[in-house]
Protein backbone atom coordinates (compact mmCIF):
# COMPACT_ATOMS: atom_id res chain seq x y z
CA UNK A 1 -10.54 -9.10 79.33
CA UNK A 2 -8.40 -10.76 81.78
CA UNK A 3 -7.92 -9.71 85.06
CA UNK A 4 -5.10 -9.59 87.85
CA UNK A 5 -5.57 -8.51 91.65
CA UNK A 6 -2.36 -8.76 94.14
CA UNK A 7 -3.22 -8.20 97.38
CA UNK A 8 -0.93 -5.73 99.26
CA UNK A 9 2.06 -6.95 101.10
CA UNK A 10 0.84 -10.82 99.51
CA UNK A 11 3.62 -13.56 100.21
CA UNK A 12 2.79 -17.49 99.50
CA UNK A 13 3.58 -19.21 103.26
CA UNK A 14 4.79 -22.20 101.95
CA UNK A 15 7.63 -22.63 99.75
CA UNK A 16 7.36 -25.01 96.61
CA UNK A 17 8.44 -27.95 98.18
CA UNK A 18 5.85 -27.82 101.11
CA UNK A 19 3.02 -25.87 98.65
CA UNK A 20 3.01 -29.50 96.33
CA UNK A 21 2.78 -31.19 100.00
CA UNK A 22 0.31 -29.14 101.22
CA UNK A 23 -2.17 -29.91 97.86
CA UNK A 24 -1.31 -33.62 98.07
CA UNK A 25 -2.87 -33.33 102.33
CA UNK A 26 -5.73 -31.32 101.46
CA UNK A 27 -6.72 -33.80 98.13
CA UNK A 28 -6.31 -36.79 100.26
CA UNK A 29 -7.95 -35.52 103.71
CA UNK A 30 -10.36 -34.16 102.23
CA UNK A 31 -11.42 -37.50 99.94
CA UNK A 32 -10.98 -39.38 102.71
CA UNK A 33 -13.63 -36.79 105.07
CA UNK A 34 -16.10 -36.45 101.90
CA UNK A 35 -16.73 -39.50 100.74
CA UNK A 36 -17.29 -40.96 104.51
CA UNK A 37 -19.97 -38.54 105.11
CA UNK A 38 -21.70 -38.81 102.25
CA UNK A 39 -21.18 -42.34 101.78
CA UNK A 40 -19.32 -42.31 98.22
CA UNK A 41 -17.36 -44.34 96.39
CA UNK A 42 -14.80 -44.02 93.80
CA UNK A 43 -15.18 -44.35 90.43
CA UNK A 44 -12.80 -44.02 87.16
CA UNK A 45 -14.87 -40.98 84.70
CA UNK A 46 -14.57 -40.56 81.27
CA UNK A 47 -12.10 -37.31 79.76
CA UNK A 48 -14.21 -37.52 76.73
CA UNK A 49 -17.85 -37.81 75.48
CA UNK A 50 -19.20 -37.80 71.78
CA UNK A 51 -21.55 -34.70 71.26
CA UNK A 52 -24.41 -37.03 70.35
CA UNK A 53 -24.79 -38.59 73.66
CA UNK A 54 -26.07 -35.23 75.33
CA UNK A 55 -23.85 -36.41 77.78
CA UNK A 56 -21.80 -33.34 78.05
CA UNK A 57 -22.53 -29.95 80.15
CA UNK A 58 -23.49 -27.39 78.19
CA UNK A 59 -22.75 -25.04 81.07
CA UNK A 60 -24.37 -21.56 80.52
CA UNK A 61 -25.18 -22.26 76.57
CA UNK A 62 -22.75 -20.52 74.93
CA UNK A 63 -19.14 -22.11 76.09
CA UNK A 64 -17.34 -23.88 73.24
CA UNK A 65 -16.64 -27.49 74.15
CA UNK A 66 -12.81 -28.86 72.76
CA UNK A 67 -13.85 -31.17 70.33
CA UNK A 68 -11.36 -33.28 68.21
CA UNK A 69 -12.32 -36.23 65.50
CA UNK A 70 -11.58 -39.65 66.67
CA UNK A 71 -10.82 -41.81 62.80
CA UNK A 72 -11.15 -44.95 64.73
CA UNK A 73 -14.24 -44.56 66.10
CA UNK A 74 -15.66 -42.77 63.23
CA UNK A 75 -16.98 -39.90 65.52
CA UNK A 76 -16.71 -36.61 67.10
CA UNK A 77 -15.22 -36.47 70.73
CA UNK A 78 -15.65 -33.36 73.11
CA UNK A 79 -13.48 -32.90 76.72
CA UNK A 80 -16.11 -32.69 78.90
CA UNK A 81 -17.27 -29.53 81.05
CA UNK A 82 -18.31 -31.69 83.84
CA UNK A 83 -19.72 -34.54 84.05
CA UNK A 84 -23.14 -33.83 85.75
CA UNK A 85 -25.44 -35.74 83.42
CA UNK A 86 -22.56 -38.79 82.93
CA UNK A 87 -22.48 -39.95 86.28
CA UNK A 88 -26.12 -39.84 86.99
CA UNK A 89 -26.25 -42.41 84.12
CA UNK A 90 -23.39 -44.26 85.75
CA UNK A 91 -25.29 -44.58 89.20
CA UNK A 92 -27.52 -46.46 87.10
CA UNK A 93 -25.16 -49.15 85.15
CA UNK A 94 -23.73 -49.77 88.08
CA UNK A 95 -26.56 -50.35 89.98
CA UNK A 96 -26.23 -47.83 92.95
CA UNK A 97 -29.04 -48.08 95.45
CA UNK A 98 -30.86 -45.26 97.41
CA UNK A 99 -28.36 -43.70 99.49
CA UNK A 100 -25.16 -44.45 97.96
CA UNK A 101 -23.31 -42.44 95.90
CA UNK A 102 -20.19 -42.18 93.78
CA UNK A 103 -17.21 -39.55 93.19
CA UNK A 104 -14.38 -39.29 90.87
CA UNK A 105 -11.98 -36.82 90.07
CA UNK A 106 -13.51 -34.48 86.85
CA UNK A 107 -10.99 -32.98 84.67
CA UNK A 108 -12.04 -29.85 82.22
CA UNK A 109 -10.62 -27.55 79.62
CA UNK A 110 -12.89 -24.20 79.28
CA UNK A 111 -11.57 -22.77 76.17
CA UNK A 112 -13.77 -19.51 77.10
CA UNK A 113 -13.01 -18.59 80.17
CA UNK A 114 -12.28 -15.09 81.09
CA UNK A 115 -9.18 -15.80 83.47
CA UNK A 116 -8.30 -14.08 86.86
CA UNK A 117 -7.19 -14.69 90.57
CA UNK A 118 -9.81 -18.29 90.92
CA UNK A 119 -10.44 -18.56 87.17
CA UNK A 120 -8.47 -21.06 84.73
CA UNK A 121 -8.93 -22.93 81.59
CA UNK A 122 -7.91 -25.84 83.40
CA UNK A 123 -10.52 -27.23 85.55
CA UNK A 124 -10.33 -29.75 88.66
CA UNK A 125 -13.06 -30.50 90.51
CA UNK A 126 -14.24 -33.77 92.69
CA UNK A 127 -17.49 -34.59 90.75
CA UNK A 128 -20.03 -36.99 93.02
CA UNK A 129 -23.59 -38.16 92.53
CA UNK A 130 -25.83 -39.77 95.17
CA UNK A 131 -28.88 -41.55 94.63
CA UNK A 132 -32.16 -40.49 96.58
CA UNK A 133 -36.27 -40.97 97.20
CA UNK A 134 -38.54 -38.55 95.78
CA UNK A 135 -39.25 -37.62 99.94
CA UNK A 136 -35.75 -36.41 99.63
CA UNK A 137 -36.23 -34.17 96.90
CA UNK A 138 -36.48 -30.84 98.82
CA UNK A 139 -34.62 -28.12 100.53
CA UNK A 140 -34.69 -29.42 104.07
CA UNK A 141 -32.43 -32.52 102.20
CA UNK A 142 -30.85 -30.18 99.88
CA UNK A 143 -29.59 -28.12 104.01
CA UNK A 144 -28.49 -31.30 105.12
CA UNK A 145 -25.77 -32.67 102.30
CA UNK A 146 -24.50 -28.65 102.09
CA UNK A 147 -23.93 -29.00 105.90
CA UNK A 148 -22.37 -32.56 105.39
CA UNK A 149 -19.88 -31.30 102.90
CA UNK A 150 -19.12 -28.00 104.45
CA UNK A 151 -18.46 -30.27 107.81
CA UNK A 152 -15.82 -32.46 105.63
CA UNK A 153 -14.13 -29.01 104.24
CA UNK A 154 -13.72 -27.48 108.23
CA UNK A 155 -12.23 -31.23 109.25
CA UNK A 156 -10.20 -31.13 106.75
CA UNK A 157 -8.59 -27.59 107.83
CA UNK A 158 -8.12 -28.75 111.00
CA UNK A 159 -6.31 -31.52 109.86
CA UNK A 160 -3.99 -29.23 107.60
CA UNK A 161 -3.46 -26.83 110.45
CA UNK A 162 -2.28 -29.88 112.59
CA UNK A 163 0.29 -31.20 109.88
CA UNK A 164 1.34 -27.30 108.60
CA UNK A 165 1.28 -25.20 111.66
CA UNK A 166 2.38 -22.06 109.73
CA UNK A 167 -0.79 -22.05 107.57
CA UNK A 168 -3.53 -20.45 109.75
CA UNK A 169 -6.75 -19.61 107.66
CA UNK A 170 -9.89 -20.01 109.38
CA UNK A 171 -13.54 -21.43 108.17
CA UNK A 172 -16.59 -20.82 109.20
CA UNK A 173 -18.32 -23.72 110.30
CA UNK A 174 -22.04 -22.22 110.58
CA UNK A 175 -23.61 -22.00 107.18
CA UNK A 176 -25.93 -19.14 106.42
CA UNK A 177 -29.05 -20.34 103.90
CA UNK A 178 -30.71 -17.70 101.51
CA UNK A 179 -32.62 -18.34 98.40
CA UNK A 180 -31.39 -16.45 95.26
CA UNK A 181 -34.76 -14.03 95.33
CA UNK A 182 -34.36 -13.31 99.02
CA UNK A 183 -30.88 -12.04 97.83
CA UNK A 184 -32.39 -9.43 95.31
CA UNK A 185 -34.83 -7.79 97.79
CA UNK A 186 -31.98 -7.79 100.15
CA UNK A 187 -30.01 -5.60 97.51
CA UNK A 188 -31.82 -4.62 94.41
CA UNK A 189 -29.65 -2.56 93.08
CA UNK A 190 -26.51 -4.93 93.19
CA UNK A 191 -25.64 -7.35 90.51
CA UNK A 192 -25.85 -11.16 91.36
CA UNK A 193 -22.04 -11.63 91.74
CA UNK A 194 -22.24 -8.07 93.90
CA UNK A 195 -24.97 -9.74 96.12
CA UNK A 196 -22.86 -12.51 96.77
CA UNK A 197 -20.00 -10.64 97.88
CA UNK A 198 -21.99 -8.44 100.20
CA UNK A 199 -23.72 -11.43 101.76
CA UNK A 200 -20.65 -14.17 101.79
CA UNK A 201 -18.87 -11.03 103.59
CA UNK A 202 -21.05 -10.73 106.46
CA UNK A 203 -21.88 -14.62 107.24
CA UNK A 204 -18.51 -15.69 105.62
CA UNK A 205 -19.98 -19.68 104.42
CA UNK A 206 -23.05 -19.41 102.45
CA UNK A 207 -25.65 -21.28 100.60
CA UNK A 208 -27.17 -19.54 98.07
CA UNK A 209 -30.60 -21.68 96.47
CA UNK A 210 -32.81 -21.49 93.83
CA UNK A 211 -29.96 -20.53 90.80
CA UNK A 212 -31.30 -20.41 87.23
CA UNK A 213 -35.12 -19.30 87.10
CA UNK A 214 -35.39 -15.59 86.58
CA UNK A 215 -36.39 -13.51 89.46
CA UNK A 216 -38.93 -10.80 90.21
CA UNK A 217 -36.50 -8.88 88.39
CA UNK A 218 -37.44 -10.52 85.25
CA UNK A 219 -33.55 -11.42 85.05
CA UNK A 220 -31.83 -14.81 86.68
CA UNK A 221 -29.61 -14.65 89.66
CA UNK A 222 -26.75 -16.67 87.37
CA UNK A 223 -26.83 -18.78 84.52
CA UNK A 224 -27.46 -22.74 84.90
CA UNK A 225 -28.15 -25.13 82.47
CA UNK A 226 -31.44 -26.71 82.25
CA UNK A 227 -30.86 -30.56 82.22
CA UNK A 228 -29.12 -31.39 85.60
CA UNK A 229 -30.13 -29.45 88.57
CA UNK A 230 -33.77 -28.30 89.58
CA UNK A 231 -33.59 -24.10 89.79
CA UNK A 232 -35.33 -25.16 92.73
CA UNK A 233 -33.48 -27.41 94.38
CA UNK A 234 -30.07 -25.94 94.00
CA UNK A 235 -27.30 -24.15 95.20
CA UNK A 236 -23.73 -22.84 95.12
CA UNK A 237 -21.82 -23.04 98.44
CA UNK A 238 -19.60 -19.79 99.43
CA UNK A 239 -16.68 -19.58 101.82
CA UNK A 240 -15.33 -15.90 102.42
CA UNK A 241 -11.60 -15.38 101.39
CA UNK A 242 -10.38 -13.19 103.30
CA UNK A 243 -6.57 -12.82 101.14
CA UNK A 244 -8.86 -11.88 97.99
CA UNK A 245 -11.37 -9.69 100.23
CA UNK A 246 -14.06 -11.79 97.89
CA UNK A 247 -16.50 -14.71 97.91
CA UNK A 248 -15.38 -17.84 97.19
CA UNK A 249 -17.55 -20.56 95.42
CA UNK A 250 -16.36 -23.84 96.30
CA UNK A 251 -19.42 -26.03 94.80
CA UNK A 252 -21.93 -25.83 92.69
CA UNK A 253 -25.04 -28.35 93.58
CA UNK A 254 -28.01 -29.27 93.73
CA UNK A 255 -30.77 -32.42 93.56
CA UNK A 256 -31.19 -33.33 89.65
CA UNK A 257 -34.04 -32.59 87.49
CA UNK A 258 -36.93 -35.65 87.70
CA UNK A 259 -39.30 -35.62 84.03
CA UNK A 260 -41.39 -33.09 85.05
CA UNK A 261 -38.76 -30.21 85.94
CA UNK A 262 -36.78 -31.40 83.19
CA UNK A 263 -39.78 -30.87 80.87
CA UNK A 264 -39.96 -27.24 82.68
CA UNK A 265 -36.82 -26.11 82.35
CA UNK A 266 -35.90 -27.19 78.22
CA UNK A 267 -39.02 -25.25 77.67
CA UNK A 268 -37.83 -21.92 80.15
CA UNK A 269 -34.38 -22.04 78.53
CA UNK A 270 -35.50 -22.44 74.85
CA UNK A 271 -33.66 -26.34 74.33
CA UNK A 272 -36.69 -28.38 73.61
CA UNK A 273 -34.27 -30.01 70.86
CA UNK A 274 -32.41 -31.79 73.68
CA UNK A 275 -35.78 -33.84 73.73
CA UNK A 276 -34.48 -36.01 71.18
CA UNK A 277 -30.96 -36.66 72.97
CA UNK A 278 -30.82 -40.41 74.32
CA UNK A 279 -29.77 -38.92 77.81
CA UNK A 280 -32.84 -36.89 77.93
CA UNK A 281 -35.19 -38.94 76.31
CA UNK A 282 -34.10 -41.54 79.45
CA UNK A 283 -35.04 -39.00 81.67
CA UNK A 284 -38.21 -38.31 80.32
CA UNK A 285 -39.24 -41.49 80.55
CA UNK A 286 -38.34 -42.20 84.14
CA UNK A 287 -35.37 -44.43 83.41
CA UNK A 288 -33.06 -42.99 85.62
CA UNK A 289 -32.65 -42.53 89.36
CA UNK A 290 -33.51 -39.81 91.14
CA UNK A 291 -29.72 -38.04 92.54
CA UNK A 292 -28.23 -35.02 94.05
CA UNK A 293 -24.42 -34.20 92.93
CA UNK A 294 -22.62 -31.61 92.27
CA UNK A 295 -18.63 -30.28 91.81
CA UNK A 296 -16.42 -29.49 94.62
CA UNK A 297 -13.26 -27.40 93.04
CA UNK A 298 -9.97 -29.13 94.04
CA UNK A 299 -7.48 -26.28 93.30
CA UNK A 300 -10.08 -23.48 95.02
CA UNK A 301 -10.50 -25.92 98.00
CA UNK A 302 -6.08 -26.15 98.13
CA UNK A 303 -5.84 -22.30 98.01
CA UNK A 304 -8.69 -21.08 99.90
CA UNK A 305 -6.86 -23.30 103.00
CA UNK A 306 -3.61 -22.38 102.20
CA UNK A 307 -4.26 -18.73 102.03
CA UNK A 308 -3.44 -18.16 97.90
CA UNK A 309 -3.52 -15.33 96.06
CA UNK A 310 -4.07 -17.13 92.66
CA UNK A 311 -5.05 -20.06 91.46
CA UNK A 312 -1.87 -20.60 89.20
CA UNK A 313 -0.29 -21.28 93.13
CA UNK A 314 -1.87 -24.51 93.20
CA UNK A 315 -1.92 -25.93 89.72
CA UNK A 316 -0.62 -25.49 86.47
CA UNK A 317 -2.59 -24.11 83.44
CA UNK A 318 -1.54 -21.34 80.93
CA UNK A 319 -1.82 -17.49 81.65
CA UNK A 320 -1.36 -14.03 79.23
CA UNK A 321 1.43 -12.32 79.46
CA UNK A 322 0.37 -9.59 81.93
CA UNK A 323 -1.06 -12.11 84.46
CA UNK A 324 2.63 -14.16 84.55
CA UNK A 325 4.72 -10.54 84.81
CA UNK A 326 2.49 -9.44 87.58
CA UNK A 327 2.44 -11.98 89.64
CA UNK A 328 6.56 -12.46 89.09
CA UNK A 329 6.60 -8.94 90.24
CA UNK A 330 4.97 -9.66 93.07
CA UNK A 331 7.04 -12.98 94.05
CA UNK A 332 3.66 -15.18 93.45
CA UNK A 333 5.09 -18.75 91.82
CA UNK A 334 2.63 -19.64 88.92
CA UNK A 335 3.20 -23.38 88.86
């Protein structure tokens, strides 16, 4: 069921004119600080991949991609989910080397989404993939890009609160590192999202490792899928909003699965038939570099800055019925 919250006494700060202003800044700053610290360059990504390449994110298992025949091609095509597993394969066609990276902007449909305040059908995120030495596959390097990128995101605040005075949200610049099982002994009784609320509240930017594997619990922290990220070598970053009174996930990360946590993970999540995919039968085999990447959401990024209510504030999707008359009650444009 879909879900609505207005915060009491909510009004947007910037009108339209200076809202589709304020997006424009924050996309452009915020390229311009990420991809210098990480050392990145852009790329043009596919909208599209057939199903047979593997090449698609299958998410938590059980989202239904948007698939539509192509009669010229003779095949199947699916809108991608994200393009974790394509532009690992593109770092090597286009012959990255160690330490350089890529980005590109990643549009999604999610058919299945459950919509509220920071969820949409329409997705937008900056999607980036950096190539690395197997010395650099652990969580000491896994610290230092989450600091990198959180760095970029403050800068770029600053920045916006330099060009739009009137917008005045604050970030916290110190992140706070926990691991996914230190979370559950720190509240057992809570549920994962519940954990991250209570914890995001209190340190207000958090990195929260280790996503996927189940826990002492016998149950996983959140779902991940088992082909892209390491469970232990991953993370989601958190900033606290303070106009939702909720945590915030801005990214979703991590270093990338080599052949032997690849190998792990099909068998832990019950897809050994991805063996036979040519994406994963590359891995396997070593074909590929080792990477870290991840998603950085471009409309959560605009209006966690800009102090939004919803997500329909800073671009346009499609909402039910209730979600549209209660925010038009409650004067919040749905663009």
């Amino acid at each position: 069921m879909n879900q609505i919250y207005i915060p009491e006494g909510y009004r947007p700060v910037l009108d339209a004119y200076d809202t589709q202003r304020a997006i424009a800044y924050i996309k452009e700053t915020f390229q311009e600080e990420f991809s210098t610290a990480l050392n990145l360059k852009r790329v043009s990504a596919p909208l599209f991949v057939t199903e047979e390449s593997g090449l698609n994110d299958n998410l938590n298992g059980y989202e239904r991609a948007v698939s539509f025949d192509v009669p010229a091609v003779g095949k199947d095509a699916q809108v991608v989910h994200s393009l974790a597993k394509w532009k690992r394969l593109a770092l090597k066609r286009y012959n990255f080397s160690v330490g350089n990276g890529l980005y590109t902007d990643m549009n999604a449909i999610r058919r299945d989404e459950s919509l509220d305040n920071i969820h949409s059908i329409y997705v937008d995120q900056w999607d980036w993939e950096k190539v690395i030495t197997r010395e650099n596959r652990n969580l000491d390097y896994l610290k230092l890009i989450v600091r990198a990128i959180v760095r970029a995101i403050c800068d770029t605040n600053d920045r916006l609160h330099v060009r739009f005075p009137q917008l005045r949200v604050e970030l916290e610049r110190e992140v706070s590192f926990i691991t996914t099982q230190e979370l559950e002994d720190m509240y057992p009784d809570l549920t994962g999202s519940q954990r991250e609320k209570a914890y995001v509240k209190e340190h207000h930017t958090a990195c929260i490792m280790q996503i996927g594997g189940k826990l002492a619990s016998g149950k996983p922290h959140d779902g991940r899928a088992p082909d892209y990220d390491d469970w232990q070598l991953n993370c989601d970053i958190f900033f606290w909003d303070e106009v939702l009174d909720r945590a915030l996930e801005i990214s979703s990360m991590g270093i990338r699965v080599d052949a032997q946590a690849l190998d792990y993970q099909l068998r832990a999540a019950n897809c050994e038939h991805r063996r036979q995919l040519p994406f994963h039968q590359m891995l396997l085999s070593d074909q590929l570099p080792l990477t870290i990447g991840g998603g950085i959401g471009q409309s959560r990024l605009s209006m966690l800055m800009m102090g939004c209510a919803h997500i329909g504030e800073v671009q346009s999707s499609i909402w039910d019925a209730e979600t549209v008359k209660a925010c038009e009650n409650a004067g919040i444009r749905l663009l």
